[in-house]
C-alpha atoms as a PDB file:
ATOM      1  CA  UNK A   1      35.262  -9.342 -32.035  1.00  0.00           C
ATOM      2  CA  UNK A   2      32.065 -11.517 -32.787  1.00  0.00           C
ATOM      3  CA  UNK A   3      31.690 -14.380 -35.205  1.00  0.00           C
ATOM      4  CA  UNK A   4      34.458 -16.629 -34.347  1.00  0.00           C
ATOM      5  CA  UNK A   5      35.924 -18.339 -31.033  1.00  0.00           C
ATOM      6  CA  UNK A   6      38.746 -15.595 -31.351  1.00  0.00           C
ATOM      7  CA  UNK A   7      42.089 -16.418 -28.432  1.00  0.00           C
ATOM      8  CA  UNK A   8      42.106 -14.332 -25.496  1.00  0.00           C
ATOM      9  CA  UNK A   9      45.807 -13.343 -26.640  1.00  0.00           C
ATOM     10  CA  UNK A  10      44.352 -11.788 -29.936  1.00  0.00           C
ATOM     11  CA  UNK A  11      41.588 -10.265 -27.909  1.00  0.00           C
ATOM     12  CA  UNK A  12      44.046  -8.558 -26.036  1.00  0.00           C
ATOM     13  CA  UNK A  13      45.964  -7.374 -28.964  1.00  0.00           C
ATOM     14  CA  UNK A  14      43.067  -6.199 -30.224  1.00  0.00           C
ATOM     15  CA  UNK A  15      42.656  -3.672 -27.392  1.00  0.00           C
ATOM     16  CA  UNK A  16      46.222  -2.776 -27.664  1.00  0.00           C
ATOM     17  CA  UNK A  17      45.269  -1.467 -31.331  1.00  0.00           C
ATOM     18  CA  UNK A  18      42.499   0.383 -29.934  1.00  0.00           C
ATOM     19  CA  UNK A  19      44.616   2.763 -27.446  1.00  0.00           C
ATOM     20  CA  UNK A  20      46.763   6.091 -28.260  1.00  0.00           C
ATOM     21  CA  UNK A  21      48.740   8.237 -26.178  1.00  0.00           C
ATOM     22  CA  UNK A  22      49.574   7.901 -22.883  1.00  0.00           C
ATOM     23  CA  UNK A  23      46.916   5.003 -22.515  1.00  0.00           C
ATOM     24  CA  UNK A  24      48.285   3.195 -24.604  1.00  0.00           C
ATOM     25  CA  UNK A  25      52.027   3.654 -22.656  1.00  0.00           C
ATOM     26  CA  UNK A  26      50.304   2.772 -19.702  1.00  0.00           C
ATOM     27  CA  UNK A  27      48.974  -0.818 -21.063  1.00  0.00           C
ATOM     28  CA  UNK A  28      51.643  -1.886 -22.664  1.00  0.00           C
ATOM     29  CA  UNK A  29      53.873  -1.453 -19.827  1.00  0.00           C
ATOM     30  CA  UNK A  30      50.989  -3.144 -17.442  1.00  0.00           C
ATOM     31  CA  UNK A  31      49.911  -5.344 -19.278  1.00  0.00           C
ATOM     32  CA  UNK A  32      52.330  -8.349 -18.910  1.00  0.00           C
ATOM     33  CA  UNK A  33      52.149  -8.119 -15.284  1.00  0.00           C
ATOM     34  CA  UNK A  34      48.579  -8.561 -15.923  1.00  0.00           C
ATOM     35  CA  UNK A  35      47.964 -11.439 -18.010  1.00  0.00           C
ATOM     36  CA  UNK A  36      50.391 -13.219 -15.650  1.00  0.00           C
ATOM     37  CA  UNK A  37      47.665 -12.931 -12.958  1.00  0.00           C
ATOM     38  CA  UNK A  38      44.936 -14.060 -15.423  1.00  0.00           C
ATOM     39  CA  UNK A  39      45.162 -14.095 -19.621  1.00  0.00           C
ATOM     40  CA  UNK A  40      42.104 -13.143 -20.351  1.00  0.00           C
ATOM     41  CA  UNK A  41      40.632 -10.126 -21.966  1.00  0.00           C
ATOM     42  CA  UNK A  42      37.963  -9.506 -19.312  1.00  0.00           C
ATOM     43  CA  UNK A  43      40.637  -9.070 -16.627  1.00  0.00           C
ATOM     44  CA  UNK A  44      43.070  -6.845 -18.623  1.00  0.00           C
ATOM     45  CA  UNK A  45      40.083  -4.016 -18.979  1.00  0.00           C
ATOM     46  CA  UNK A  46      38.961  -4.517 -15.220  1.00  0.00           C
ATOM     47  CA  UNK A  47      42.673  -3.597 -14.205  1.00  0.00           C
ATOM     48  CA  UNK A  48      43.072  -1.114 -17.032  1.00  0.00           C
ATOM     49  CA  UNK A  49      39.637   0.790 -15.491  1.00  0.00           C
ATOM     50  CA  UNK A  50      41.450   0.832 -12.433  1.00  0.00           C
ATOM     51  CA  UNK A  51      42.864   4.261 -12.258  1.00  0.00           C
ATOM     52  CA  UNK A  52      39.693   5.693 -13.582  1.00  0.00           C
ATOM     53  CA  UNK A  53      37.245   4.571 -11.098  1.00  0.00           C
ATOM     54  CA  UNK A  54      35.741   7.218  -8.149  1.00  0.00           C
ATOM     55  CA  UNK A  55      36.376   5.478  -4.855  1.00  0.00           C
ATOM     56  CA  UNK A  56      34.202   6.521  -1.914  1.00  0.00           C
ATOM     57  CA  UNK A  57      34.244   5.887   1.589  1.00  0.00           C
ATOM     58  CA  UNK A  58      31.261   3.280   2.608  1.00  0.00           C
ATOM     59  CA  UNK A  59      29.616   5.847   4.850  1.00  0.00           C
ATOM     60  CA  UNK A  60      29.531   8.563   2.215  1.00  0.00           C
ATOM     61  CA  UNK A  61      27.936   5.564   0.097  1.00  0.00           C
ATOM     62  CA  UNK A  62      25.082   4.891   2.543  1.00  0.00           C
ATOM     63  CA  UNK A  63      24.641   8.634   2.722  1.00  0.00           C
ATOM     64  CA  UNK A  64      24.043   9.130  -1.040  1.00  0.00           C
ATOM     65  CA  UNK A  65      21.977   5.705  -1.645  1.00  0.00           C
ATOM     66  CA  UNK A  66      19.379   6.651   1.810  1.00  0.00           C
ATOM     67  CA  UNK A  67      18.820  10.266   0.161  1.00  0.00           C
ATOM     68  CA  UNK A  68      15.578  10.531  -1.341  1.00  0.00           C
ATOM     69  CA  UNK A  69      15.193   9.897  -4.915  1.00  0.00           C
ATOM     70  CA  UNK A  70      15.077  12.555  -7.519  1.00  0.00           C
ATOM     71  CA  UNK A  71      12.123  13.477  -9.030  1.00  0.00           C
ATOM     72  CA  UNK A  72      13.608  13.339 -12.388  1.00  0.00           C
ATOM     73  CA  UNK A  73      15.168   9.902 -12.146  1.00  0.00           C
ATOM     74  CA  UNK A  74      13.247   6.835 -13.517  1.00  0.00           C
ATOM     75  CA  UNK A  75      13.440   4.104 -11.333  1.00  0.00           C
ATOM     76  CA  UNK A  76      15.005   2.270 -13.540  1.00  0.00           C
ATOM     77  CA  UNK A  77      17.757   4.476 -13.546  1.00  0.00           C
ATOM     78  CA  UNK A  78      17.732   4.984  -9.686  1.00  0.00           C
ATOM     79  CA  UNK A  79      18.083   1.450  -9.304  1.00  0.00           C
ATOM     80  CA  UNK A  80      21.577   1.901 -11.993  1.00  0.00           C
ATOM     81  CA  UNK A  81      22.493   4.604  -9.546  1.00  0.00           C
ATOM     82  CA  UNK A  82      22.494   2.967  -6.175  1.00  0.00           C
ATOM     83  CA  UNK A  83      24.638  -0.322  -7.809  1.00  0.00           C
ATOM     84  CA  UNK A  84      26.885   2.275  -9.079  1.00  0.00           C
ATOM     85  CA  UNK A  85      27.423   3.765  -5.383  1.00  0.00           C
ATOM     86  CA  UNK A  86      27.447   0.127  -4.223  1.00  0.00           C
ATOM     87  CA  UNK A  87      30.159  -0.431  -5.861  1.00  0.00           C
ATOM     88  CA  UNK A  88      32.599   2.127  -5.550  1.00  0.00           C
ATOM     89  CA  UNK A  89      31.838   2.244  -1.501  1.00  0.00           C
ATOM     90  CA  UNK A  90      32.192  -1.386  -1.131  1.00  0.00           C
ATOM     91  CA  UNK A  91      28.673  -1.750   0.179  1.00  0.00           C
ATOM     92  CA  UNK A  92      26.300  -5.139  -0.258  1.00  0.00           C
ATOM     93  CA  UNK A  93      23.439  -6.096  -2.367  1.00  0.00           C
ATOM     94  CA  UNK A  94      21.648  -6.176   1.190  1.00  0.00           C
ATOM     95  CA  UNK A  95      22.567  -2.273   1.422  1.00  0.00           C
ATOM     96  CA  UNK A  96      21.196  -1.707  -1.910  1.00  0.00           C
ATOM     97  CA  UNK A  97      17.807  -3.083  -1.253  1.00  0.00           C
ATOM     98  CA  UNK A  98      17.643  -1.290   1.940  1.00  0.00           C
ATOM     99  CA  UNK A  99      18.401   1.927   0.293  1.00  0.00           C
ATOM    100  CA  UNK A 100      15.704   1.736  -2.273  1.00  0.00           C
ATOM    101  CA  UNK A 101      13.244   1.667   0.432  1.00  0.00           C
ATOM    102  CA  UNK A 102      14.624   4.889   2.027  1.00  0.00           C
ATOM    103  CA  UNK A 103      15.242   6.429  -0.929  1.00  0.00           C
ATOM    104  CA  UNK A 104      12.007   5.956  -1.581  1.00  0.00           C
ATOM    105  CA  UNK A 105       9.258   9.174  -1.675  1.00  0.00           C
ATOM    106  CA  UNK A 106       7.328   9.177   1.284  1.00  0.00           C
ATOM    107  CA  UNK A 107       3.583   8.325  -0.338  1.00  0.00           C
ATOM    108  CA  UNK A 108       5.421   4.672  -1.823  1.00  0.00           C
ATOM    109  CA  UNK A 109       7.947   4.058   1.298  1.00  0.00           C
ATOM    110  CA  UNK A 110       5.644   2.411   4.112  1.00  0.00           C
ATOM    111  CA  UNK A 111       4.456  -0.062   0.910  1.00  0.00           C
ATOM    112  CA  UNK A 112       7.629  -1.041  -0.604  1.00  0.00           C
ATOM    113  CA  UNK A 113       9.129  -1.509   3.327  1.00  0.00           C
ATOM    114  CA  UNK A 114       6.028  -3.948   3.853  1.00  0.00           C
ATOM    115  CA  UNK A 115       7.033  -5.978   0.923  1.00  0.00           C
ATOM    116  CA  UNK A 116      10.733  -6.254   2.226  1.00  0.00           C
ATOM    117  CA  UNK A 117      11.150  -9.779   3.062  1.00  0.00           C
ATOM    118  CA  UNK A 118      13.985 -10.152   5.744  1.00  0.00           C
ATOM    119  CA  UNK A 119      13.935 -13.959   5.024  1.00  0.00           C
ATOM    120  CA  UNK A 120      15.192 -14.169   1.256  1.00  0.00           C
ATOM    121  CA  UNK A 121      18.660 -13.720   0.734  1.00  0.00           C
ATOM    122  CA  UNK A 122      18.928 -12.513  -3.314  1.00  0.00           C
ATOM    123  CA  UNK A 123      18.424  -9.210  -2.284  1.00  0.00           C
ATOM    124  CA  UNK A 124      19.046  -7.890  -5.882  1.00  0.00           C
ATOM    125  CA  UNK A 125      16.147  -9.967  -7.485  1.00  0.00           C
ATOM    126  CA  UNK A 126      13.915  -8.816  -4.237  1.00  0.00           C
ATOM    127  CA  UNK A 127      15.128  -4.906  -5.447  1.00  0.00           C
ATOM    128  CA  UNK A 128      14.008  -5.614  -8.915  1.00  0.00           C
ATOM    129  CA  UNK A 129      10.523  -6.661  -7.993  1.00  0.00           C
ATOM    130  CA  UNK A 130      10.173  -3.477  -5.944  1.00  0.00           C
ATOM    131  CA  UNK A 131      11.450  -1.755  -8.802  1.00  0.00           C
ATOM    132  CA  UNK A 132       8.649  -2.456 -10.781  1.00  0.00           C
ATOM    133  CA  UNK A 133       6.368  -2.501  -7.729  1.00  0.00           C
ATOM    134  CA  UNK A 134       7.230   1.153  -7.713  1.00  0.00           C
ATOM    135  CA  UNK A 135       6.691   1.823 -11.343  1.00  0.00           C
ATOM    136  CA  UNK A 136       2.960  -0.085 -11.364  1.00  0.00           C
ATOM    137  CA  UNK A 137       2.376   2.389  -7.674  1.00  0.00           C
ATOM    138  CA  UNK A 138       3.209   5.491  -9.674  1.00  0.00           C
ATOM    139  CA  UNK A 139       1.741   4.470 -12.573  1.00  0.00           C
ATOM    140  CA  UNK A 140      -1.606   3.730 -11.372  1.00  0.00           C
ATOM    141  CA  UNK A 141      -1.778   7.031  -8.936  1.00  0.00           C
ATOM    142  CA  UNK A 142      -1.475   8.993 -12.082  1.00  0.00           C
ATOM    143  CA  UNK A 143      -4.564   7.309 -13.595  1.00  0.00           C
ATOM    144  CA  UNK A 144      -6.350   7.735 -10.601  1.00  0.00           C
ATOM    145  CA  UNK A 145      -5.288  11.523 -10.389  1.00  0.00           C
ATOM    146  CA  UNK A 146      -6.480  12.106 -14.090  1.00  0.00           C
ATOM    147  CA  UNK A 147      -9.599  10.341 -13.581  1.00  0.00           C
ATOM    148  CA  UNK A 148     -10.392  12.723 -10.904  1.00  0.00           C
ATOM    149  CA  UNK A 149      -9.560  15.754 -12.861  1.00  0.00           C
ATOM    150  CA  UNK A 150      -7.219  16.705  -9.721  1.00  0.00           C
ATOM    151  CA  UNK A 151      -3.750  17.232 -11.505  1.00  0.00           C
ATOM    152  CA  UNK A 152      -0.754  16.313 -10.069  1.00  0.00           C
ATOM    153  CA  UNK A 153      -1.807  15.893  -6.410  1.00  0.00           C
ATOM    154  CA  UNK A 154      -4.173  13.874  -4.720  1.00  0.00           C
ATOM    155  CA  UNK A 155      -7.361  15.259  -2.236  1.00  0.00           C
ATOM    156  CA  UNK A 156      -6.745  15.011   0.937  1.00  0.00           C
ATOM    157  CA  UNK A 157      -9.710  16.087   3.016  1.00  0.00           C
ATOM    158  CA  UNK A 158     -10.186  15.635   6.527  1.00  0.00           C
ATOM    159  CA  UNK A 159     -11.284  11.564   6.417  1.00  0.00           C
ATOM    160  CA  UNK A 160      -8.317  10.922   4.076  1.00  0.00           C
ATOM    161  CA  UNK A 161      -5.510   9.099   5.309  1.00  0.00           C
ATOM    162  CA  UNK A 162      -4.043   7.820   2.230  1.00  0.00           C
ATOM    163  CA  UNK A 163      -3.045   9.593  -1.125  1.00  0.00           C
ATOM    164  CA  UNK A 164      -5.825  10.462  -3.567  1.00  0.00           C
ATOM    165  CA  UNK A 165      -8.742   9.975  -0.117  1.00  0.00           C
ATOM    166  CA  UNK A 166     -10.105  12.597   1.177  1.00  0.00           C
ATOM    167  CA  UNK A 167     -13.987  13.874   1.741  1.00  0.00           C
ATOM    168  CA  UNK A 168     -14.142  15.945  -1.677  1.00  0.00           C
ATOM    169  CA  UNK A 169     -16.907  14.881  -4.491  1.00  0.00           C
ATOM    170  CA  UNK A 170     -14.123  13.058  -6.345  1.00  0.00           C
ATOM    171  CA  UNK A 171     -13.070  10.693  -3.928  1.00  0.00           C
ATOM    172  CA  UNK A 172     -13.299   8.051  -6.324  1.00  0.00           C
ATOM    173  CA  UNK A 173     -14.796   4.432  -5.372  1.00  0.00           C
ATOM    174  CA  UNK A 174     -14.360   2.671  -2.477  1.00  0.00           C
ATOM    175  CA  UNK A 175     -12.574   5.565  -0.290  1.00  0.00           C
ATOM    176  CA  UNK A 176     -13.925   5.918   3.039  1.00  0.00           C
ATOM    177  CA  UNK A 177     -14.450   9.626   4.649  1.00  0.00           C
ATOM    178  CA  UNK A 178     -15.586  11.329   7.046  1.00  0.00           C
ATOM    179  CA  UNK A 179     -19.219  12.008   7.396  1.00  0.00           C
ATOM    180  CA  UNK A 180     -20.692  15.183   9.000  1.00  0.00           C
ATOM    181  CA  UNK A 181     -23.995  15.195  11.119  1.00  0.00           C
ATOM    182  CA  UNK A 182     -25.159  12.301  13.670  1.00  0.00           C
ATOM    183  CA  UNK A 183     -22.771   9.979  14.810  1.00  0.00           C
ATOM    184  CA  UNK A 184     -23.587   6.188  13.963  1.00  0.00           C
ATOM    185  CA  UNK A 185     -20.487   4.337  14.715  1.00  0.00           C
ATOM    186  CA  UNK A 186     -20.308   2.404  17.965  1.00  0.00           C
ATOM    187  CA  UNK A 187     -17.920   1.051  20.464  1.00  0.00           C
ATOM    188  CA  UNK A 188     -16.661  -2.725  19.864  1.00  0.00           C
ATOM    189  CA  UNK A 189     -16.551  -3.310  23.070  1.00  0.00           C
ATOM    190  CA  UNK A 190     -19.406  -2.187  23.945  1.00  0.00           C
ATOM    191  CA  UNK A 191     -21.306  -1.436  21.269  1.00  0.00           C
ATOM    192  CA  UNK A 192     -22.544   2.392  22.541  1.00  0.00           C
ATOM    193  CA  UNK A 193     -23.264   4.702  20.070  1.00  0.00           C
ATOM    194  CA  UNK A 194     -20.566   7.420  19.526  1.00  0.00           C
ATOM    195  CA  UNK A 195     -18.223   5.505  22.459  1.00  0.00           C
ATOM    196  CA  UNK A 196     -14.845   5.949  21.511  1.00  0.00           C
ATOM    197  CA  UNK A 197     -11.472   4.340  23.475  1.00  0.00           C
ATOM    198  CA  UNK A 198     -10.461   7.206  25.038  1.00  0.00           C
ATOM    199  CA  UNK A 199     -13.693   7.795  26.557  1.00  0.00           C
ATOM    200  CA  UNK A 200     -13.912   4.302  28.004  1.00  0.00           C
ATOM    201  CA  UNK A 201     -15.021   3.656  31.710  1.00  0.00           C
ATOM    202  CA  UNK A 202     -12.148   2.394  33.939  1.00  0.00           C
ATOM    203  CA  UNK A 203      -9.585   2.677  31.593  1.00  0.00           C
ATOM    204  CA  UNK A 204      -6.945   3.579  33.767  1.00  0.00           C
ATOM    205  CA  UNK A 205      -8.687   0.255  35.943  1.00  0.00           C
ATOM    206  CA  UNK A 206      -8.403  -1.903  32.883  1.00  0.00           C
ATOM    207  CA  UNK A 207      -5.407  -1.505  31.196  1.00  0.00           C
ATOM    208  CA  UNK A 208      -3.135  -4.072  32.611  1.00  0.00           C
ATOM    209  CA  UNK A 209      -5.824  -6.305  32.105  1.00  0.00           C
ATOM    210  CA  UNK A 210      -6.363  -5.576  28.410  1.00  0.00           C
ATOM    211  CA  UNK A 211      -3.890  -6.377  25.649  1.00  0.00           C
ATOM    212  CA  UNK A 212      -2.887  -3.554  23.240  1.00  0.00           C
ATOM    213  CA  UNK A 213      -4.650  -2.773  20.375  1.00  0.00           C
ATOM    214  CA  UNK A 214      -3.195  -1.957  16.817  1.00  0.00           C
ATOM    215  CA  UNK A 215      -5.475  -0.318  14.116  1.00  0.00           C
ATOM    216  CA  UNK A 216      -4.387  -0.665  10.649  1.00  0.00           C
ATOM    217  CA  UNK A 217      -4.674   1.391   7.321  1.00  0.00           C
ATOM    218  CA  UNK A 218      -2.950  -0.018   4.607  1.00  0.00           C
ATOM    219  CA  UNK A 219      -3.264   0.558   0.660  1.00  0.00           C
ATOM    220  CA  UNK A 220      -0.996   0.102  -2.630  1.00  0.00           C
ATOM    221  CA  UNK A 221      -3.205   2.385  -5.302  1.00  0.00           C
ATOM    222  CA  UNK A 222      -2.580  -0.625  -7.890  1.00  0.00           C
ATOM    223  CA  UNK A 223      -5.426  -2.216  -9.455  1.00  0.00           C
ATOM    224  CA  UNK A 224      -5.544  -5.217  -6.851  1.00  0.00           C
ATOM    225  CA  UNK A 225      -6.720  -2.499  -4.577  1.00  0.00           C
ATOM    226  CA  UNK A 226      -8.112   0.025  -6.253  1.00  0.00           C
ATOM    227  CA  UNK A 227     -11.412  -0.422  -4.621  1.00  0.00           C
ATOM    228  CA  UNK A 228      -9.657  -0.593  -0.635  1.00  0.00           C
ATOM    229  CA  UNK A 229     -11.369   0.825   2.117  1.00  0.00           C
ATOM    230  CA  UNK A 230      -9.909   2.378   4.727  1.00  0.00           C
ATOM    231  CA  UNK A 231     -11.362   2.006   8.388  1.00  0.00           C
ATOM    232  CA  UNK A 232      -9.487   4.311  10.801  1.00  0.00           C
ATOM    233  CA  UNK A 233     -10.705   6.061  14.365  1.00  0.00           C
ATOM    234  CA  UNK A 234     -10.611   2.674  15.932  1.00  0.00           C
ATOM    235  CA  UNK A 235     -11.740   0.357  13.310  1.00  0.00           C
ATOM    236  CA  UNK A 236     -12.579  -3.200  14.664  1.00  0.00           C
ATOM    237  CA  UNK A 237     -12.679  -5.217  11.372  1.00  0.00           C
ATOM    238  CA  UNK A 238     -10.160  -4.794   8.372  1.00  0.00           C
ATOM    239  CA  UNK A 239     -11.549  -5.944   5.092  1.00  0.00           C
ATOM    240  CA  UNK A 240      -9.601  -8.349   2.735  1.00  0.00           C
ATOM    241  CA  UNK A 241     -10.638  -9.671  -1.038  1.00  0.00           C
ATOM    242  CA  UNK A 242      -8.265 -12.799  -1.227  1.00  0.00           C
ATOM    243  CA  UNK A 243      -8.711 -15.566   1.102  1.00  0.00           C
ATOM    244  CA  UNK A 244      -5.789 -16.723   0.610  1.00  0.00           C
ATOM    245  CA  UNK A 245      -4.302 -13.550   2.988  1.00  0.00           C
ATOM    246  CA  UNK A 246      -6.622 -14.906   5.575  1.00  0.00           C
ATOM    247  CA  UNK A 247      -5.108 -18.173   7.863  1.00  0.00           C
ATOM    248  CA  UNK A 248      -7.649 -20.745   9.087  1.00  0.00           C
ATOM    249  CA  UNK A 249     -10.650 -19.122   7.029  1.00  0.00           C
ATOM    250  CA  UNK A 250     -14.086 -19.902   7.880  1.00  0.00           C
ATOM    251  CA  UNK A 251     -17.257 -19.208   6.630  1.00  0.00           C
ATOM    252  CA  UNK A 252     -19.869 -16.726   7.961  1.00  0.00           C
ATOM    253  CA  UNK A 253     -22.257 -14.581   6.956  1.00  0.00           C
ATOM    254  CA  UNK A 254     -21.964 -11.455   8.839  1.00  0.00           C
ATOM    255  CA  UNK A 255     -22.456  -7.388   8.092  1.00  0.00           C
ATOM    256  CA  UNK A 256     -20.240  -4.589   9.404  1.00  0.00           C
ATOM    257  CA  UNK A 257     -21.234  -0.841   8.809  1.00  0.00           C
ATOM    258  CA  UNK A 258     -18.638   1.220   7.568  1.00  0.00           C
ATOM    259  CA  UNK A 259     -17.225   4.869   8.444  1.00  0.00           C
ATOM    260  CA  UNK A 260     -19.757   6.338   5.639  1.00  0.00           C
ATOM    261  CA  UNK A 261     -22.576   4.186   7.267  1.00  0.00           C
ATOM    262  CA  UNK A 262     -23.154   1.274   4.426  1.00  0.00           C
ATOM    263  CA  UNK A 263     -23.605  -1.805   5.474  1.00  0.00           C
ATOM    264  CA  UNK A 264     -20.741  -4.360   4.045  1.00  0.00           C
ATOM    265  CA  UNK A 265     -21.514  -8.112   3.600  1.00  0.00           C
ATOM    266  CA  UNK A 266     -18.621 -10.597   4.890  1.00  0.00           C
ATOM    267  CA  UNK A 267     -18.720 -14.226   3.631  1.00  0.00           C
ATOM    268  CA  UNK A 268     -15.781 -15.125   5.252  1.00  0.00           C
ATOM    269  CA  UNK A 269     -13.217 -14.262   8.031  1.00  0.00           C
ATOM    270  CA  UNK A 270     -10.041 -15.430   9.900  1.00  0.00           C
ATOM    271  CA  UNK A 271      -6.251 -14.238  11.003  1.00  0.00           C
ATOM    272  CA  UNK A 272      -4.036 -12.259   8.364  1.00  0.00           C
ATOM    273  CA  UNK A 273      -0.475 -12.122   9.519  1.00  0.00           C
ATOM    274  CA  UNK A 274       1.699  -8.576   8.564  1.00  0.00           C
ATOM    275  CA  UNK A 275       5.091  -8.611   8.336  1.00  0.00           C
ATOM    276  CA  UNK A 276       7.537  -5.022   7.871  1.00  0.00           C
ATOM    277  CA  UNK A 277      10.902  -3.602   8.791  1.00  0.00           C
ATOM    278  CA  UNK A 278      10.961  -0.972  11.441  1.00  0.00           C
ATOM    279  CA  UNK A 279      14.202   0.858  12.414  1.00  0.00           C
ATOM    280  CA  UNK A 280      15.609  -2.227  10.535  1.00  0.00           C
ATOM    281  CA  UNK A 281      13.582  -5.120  12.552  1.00  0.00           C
ATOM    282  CA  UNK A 282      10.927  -7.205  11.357  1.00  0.00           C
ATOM    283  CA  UNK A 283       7.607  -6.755  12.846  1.00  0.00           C
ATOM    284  CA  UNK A 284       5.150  -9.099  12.917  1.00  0.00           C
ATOM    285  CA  UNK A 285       1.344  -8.399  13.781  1.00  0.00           C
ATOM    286  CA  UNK A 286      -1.626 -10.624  13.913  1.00  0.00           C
ATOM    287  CA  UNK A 287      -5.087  -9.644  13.046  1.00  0.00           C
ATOM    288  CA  UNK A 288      -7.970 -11.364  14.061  1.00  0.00           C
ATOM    289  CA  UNK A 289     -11.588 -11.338  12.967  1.00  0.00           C
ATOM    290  CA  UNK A 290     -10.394 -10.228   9.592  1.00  0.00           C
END
C-alpha cells in the first residue's frame, strides 16, 4: 500500500482481500464494531491480533525476563525477547531494564548494574546503551582471550579477581597478581611492613572510633580500561586515567607501589563518587585520595 496517500477505508478493504477462511468470517463480522471505535487500519489489525496473542501472568513475566540469558541468544535478540515478555505480562519499561541486568551472565552483571542510573526515567534508551555496553564487554574479552592463546576462558590464578587476571605468564598488561617470596606491602595506617587490618593493635579498642572502610576492584575489559589495575588485600589508593572521574582534582606529584612492587607515578588526585543498585537501592560511595 505505498506510493500514494491511500484512505484508511481502502486500507481496510485491502486487508479484507487478504483473509480466507474462518479469518476472514471473523473480520468481517468484527470489523464494523471496530472501526466505530477508531477507522483506521492500524487499530483494525491490533484488535484482529487479539485472539492470537499469549497472555501471561506479570509474575510468570518477571520470572522469565530475571532468568539468565542464553548462551545462544545475541543480545540484540535478548533485548527483542524481554519487550516481548513485557508485553504480554503487562510489565514496564522500568522492569525491562531491570531484567537485563539480572539476566545478565555473572562476569558482565556487577558492570552493567553500575551503569544503571536510578535518576533517568527513559528506561528503554538507558537498556539500549547497555545493550551495546554488553556487546563492546563481550567483544573485547574475546580479543583479550585470543591474544592470550587461552581459548574460551580466562586465567584465573590465585591474585586474579577479575576475568582474564590471574598470576599465569599471560596475564596480559596492566593485571596485578600475586607475588611469591618477601612481603613488601605495608600498612596505611601505619606504614609496617607486611601489617595487614586484621592484625592491627587495639582493634577491638578502635573500632567505634574508626569509620568503615570499603576496598574497591572494579573493571569493564573494554579498551578504556584495558590497561586497569587492580589493587585488592586492602588497597589504600585506587588508580583512575580521566580526571574528569575525579571531583575537586588537585595536583601532586606522588608514587604508590603496587601489589607486584612497581612504583606508579600520580600527577593528580581527588574524590571519585560510585553510584550502583543493590537489592534494588542505589548506593553511593565516596573515595578519597583517588
Amino acid at each position: 500500500m505505498s506510493g500514494g496517500d491511500w484512505p484508511e477505508e481502502f486500507r481496510i478493504l485491502a486487508l479484507n482481500g487478504k483473509l480466507d477462511g474462518t479469518a476472514l468470517v471473523y473480520f468481517e463480522r468484527m470489523v464494523p464494531l471496530w472501526t466505530a471505535e477508531s477507522p483506521t487500519l492500524e487499530h483494525v489489525m491490533n484488535r484482529m491480533l487479539v485472539p492470537y496473542m499469549t497472555t501471561i501472568t506479570a509474575s510468570k513475566g518477571l520470572q522469565l525476563m530475571t532468568s539468565e540469558k542464553s548462551k545462544s541468544r545475541t543480545w540484540a535478540e535478548h533485548y527483542q525477547y524481554l519487550t516481548y515478555v513485557a508485553e504480554r505480562s503487562g510489565c514496564s519499561d522500568l522492569h525491562v531494564l531491570q531484567s537485563l541486568c539480572k539476566s545478565a551472565p555473572p562476569y558482565l552483571q556487577s558492570a552493567m548494574l553500575a551503569r544503571l542510573n536510578s535518576q533517568r526515567v527513559d528506561y528503554l534508551q538507558q537498556a539500549t546503551e547497555l545493550v551495546a555496553f554488553a556487546i563492546e564487554f563481550e567483544a573485547n574479552m574475546f580479543k583479550q582471550e585470543i591474544g592470550r592463546g587461552q581459548g574460551g576462558r580466562g586465567n584465573r590464578g590465585r591474585g586474579g579477581r577479575f576475568h582474564g587476571g590471574g598470576r599465569g605468564d599471560q596475564g596480559g598488561r596492566g593485571s596485578v597478581a600475586r607475588v611469591d617470596g618477601t612481603e613488601t606491602r605495608s600498612c596505611y595506617n601505619c606504614g609496617e611492613v607486611g601489617h595487614l587490618a586484621i592484625d592491627y593493635p587495639g582493634k577491638e579498642n578502635s573500632a567505634a572510633k574508626t569509620s568503615p572502610r570499603v576496598t574497591l576492584a572494579v573493571g569493564t575489559g573494554t579498551n578504556a580500561d584495558s590497561c586497569t589495575w587492580i589493587l585488592d588485600s586492602g588497597s589504600s589508593v585506587h588508580l583512575v586515567k580521566n580526571e574528569k572521574l575525579l571531583r575537586n582534582a588537585v595536583d601532586c606529584d606522588e608514587q604508590y607501589r603496587a601489589a607486584n612492587g612497581d612504583l606508579i607515578h600520580v600527577v593528580k588526585k581527588g574524590t571519585a563518587v560510585l553510584r550502583t543498585i543493590v537489592d534494588s537501592n542505589e548506593v553511593i560511595v565516596e573515595l578519597s585520595d583517588v
